[in-house]
C-alpha atoms as a PDB file:
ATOM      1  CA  UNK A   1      -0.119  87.662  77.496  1.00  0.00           C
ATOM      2  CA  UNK A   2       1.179  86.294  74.462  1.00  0.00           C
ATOM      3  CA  UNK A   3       3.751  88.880  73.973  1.00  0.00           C
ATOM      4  CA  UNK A   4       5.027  88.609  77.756  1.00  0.00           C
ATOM      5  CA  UNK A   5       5.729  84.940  77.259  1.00  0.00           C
ATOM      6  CA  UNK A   6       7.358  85.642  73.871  1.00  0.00           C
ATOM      7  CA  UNK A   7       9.247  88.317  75.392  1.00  0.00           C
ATOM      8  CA  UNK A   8      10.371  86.230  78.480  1.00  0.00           C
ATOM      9  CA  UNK A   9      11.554  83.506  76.137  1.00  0.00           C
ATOM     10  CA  UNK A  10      13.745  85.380  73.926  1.00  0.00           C
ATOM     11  CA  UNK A  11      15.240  87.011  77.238  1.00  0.00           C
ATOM     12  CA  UNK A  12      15.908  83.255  78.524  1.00  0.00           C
ATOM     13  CA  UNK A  13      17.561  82.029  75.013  1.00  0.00           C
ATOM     14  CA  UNK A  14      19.554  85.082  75.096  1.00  0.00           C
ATOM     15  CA  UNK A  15      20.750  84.874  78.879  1.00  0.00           C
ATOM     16  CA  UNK A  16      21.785  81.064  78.348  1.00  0.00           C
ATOM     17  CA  UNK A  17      23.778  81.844  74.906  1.00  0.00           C
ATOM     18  CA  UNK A  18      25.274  84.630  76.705  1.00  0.00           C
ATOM     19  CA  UNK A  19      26.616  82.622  78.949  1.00  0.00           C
ATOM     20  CA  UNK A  20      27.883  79.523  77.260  1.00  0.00           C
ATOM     21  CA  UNK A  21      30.285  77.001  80.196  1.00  0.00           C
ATOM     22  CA  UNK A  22      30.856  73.775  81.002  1.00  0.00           C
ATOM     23  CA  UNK A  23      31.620  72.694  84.189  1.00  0.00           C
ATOM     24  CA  UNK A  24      32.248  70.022  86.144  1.00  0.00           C
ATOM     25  CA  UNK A  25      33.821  69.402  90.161  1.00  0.00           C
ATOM     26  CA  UNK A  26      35.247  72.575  91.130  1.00  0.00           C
ATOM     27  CA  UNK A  27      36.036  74.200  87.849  1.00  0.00           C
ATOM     28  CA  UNK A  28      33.932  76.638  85.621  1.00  0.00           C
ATOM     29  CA  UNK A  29      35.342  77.501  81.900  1.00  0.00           C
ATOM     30  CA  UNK A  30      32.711  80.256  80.267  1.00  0.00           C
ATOM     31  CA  UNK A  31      32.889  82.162  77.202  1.00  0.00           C
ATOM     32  CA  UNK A  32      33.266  85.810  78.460  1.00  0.00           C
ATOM     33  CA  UNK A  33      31.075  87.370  76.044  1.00  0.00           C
ATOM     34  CA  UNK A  34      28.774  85.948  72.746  1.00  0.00           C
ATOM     35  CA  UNK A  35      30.906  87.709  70.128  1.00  0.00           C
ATOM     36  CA  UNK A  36      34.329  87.510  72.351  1.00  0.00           C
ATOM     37  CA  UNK A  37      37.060  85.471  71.864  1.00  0.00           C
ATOM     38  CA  UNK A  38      37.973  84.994  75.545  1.00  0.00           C
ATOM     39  CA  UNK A  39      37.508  82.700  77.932  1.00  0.00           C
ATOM     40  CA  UNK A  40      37.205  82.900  82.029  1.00  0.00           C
ATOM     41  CA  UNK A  41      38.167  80.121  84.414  1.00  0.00           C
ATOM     42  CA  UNK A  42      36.580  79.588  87.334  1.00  0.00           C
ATOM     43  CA  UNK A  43      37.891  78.427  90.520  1.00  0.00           C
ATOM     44  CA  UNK A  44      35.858  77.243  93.667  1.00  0.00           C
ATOM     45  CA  UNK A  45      38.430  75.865  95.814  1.00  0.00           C
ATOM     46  CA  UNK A  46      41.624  76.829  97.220  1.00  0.00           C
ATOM     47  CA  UNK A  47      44.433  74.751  94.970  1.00  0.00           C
ATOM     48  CA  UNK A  48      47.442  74.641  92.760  1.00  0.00           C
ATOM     49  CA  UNK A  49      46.171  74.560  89.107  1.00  0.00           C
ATOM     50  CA  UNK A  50      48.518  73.946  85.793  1.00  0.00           C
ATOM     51  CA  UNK A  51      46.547  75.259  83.241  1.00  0.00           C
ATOM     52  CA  UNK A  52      47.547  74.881  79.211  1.00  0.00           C
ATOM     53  CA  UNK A  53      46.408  75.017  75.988  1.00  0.00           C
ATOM     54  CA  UNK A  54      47.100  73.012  72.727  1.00  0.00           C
ATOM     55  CA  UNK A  55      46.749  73.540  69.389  1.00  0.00           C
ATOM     56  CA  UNK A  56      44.999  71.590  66.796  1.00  0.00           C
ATOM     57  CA  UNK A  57      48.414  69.334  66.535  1.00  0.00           C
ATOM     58  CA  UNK A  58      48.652  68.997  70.495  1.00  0.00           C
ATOM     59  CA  UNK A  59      51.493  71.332  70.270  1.00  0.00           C
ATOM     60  CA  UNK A  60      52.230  73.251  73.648  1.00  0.00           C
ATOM     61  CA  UNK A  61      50.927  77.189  73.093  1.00  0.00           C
ATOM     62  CA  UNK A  62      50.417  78.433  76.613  1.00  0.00           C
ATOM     63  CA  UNK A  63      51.335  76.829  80.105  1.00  0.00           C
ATOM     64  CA  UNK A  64      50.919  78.424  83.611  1.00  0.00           C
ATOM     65  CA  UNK A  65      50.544  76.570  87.435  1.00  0.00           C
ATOM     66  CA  UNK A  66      48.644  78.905  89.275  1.00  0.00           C
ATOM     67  CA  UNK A  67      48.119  79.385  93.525  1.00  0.00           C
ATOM     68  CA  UNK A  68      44.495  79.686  93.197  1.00  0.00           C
ATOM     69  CA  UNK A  69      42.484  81.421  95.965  1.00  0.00           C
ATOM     70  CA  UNK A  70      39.071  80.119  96.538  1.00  0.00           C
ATOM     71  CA  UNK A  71      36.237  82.010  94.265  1.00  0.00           C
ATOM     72  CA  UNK A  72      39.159  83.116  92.350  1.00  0.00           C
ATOM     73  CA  UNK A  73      38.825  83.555  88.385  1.00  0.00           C
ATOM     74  CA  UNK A  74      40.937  84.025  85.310  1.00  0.00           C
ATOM     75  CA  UNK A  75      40.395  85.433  81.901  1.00  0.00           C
ATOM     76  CA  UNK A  76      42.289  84.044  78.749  1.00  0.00           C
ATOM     77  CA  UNK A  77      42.149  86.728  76.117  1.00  0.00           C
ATOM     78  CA  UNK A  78      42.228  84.215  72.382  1.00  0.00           C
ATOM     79  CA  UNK A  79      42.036  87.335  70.292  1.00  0.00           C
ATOM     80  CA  UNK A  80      45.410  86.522  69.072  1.00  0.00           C
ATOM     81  CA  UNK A  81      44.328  83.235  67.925  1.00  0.00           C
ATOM     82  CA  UNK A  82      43.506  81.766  64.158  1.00  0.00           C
ATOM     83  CA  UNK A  83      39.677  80.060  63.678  1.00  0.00           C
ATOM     84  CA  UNK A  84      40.743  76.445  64.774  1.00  0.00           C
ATOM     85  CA  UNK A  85      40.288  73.820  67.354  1.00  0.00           C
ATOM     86  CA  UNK A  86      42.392  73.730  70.852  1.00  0.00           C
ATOM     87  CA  UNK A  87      42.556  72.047  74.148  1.00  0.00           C
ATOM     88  CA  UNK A  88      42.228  73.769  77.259  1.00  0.00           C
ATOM     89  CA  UNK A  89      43.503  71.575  79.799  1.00  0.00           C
ATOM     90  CA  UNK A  90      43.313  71.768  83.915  1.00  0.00           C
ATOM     91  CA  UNK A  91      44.939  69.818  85.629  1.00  0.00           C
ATOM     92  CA  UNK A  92      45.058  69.711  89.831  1.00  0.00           C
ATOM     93  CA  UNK A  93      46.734  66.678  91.706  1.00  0.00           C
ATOM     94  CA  UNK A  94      44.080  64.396  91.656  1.00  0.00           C
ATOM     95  CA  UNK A  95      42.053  65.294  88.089  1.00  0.00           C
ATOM     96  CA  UNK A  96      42.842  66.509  85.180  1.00  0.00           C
ATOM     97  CA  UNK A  97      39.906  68.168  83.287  1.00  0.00           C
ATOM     98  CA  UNK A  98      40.200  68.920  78.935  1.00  0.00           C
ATOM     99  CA  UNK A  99      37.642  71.203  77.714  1.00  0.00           C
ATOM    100  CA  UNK A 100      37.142  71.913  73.427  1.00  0.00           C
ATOM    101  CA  UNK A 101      37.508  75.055  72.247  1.00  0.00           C
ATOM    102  CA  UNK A 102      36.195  75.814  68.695  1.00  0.00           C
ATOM    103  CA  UNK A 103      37.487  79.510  67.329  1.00  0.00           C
ATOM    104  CA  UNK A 104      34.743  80.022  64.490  1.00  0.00           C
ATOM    105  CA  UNK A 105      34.154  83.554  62.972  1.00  0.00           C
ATOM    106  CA  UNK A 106      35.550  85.177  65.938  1.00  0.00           C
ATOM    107  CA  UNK A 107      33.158  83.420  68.460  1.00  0.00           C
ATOM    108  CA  UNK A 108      34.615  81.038  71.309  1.00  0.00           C
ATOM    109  CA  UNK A 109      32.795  77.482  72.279  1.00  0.00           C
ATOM    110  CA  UNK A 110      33.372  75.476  74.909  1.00  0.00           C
ATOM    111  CA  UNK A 111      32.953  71.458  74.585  1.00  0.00           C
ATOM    112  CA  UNK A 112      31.821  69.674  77.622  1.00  0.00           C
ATOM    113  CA  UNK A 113      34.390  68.585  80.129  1.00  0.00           C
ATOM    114  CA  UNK A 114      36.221  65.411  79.529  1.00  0.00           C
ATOM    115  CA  UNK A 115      37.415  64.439  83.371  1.00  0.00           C
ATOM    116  CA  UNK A 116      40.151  61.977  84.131  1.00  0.00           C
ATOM    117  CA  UNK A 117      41.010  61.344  87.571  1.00  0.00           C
ATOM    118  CA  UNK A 118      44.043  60.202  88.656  1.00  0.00           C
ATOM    119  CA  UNK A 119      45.195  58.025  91.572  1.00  0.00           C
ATOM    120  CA  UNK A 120      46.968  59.825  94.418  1.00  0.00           C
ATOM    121  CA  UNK A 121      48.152  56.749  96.947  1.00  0.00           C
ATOM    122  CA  UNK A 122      49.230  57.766 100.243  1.00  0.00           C
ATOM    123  CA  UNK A 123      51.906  55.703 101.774  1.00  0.00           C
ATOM    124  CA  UNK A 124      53.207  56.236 105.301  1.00  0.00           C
ATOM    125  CA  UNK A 125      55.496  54.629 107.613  1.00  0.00           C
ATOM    126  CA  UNK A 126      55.387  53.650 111.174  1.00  0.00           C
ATOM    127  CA  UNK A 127      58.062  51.363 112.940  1.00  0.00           C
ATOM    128  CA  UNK A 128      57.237  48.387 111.155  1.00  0.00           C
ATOM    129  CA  UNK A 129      53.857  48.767 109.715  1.00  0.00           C
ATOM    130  CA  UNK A 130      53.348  51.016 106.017  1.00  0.00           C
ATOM    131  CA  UNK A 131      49.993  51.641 105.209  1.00  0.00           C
ATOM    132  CA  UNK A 132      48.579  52.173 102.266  1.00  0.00           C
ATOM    133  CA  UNK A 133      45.238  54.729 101.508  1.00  0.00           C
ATOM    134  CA  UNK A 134      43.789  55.306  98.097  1.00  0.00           C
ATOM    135  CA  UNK A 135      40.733  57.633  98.573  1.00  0.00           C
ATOM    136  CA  UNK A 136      40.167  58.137  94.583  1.00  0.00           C
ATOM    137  CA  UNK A 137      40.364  55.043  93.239  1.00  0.00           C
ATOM    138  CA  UNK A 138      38.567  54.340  90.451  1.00  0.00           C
ATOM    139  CA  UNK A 139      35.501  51.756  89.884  1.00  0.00           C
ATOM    140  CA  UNK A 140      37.734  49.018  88.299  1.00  0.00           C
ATOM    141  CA  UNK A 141      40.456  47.182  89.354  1.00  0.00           C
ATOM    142  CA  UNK A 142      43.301  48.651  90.927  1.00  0.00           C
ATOM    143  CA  UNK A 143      46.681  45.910  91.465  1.00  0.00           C
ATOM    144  CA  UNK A 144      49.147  46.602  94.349  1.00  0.00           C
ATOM    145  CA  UNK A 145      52.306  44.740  93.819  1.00  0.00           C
ATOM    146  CA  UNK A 146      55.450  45.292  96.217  1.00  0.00           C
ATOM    147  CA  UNK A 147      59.048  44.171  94.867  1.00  0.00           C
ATOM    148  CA  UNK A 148      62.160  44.770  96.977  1.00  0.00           C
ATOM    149  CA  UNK A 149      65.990  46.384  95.650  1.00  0.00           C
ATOM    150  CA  UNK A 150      66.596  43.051  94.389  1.00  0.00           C
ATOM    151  CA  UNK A 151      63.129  43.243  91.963  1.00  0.00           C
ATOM    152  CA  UNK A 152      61.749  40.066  93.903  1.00  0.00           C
ATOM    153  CA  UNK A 153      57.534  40.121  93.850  1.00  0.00           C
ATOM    154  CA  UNK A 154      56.631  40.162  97.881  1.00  0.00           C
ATOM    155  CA  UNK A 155      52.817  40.864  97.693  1.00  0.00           C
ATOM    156  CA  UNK A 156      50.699  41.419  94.869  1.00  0.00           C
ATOM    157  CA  UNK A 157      46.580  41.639  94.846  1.00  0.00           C
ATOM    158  CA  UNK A 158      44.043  42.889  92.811  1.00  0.00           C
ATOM    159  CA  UNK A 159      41.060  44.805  94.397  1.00  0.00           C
ATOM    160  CA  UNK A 160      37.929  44.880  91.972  1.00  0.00           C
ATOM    161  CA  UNK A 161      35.539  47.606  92.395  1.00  0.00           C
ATOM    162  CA  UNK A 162      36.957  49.333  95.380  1.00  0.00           C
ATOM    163  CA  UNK A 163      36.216  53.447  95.490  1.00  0.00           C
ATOM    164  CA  UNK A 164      38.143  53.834  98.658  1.00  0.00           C
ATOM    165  CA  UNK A 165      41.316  51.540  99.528  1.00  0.00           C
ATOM    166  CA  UNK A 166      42.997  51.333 102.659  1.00  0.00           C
ATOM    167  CA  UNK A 167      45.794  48.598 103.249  1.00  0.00           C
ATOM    168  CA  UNK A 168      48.434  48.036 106.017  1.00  0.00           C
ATOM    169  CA  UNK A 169      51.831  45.702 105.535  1.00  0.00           C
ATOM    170  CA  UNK A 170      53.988  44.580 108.317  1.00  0.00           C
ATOM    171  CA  UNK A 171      56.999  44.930 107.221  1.00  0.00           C
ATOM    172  CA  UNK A 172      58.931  43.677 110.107  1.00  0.00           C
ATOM    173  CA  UNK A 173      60.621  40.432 108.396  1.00  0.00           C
ATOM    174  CA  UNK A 174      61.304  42.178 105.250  1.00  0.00           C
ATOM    175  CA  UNK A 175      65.060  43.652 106.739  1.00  0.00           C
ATOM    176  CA  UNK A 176      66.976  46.709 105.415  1.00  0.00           C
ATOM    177  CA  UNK A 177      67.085  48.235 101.866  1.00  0.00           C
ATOM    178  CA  UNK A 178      63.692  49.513 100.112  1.00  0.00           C
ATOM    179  CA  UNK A 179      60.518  48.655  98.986  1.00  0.00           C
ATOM    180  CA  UNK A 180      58.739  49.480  95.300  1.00  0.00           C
ATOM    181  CA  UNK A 181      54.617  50.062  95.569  1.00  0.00           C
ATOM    182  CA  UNK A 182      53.378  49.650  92.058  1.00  0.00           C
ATOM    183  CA  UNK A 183      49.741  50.533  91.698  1.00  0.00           C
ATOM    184  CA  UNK A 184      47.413  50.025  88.699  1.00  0.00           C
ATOM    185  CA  UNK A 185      44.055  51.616  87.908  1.00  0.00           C
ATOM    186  CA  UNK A 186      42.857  51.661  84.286  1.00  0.00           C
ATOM    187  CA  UNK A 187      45.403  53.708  82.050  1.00  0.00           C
ATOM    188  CA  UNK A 188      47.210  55.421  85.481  1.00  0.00           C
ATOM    189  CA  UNK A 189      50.243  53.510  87.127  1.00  0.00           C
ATOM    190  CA  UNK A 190      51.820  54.682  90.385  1.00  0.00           C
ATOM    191  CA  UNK A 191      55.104  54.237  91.953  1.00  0.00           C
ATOM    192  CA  UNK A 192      56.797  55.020  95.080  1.00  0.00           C
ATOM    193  CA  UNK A 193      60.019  53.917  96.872  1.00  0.00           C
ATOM    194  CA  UNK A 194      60.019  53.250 100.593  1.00  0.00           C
ATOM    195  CA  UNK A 195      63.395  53.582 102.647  1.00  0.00           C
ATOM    196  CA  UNK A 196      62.997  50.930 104.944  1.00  0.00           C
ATOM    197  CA  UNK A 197      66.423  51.986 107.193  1.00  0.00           C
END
């Protein structure tokens, strides 16, 4: 009995270091194989991807967008790289995802995820009335300012702990030319110009 459970252990430990990932939302990066240096990128839904990766002085070594299917995967064959640290970085419209990767002795591993999502504001126009919707906004406080061609302030607010952010503006009085939507979250600043002939 003893032997069973030792045996089932060790088969455990050596199915886990096997197969090393981190993951997070819809993305899977795993080390292919325990003595590999080679990495495979999961996909789980259907989405244009820009994948890179850095080297140790964030220089630029590899860059790609990719059409991904859903369930699609992608190997990255390192083999060609020096023992050092890089960034593997995904990045979709509204996240970008950086995972470690640690070249030591020929072996490949994978840091956790480090997620930043970034705010996507959808603006559309309808005779007179724009409306604003932020679905991904994030926890803090996100400011909406609107300046006309002439850089005059018309609105500005600051929502405080709003996930989901939906905001309509007659713009009926405001007369011919274009508007400016600035929006603030955190570290992420958005802009977009509104034709208002």
């Amino acid at each position: 009995m003893k032997n069973l459970l030792k045996i089932s252990l060790i088969a455990v430990s050596l199915f886990f270091s096997a197969s090393l990932y981190a993951s997070e939302g819809s993305f899977v990066l795993k080390v292919k194989g325990i003595n590999e240096k080679s990495v495979t990128f999961y996909i789980d839904e259907a989405q244009i991807v820009d994948v890179s990766i850095y080297g140790t002085e964030n220089e630029l070594l590899y860059e790609k967008r990719i059409k991904a299917k859903r369930g699609s995967s992608k190997t990255y064959d390192l083999s060609s790289f020096p023992d050092g640290s890089y960034t593997f970085k995904i990045t979709t419209e509204s996240k970008s995802t950086e995972y470690q990767l640690s070249i030591v002795d020929g072996k490949t591993i994978v840091s956790n995820p480090l997620i930043t999502e970034t705010i996507k504001p959808v603006l559309t126009k309808e005779d007179e009335m724009i409306t604003l919707n932020l679905e991904n906004a994030s926890k803090g406080p996100v400011e909406v300012r609107i300046i006309n061609e002439y850089n005059d302030e018309l609105y500005k607010e600051v929502f405080e702990g709003t996930l989901a952010l939906t905001k309509k503006f007659n713009v009926s009085r405001v007369g011919l030319g274009e508007l400016t939507f600035l929006i603030k979250s955190e570290n992420q600043e958005f802009t977009k110009v509104v034709q208002m002939r």
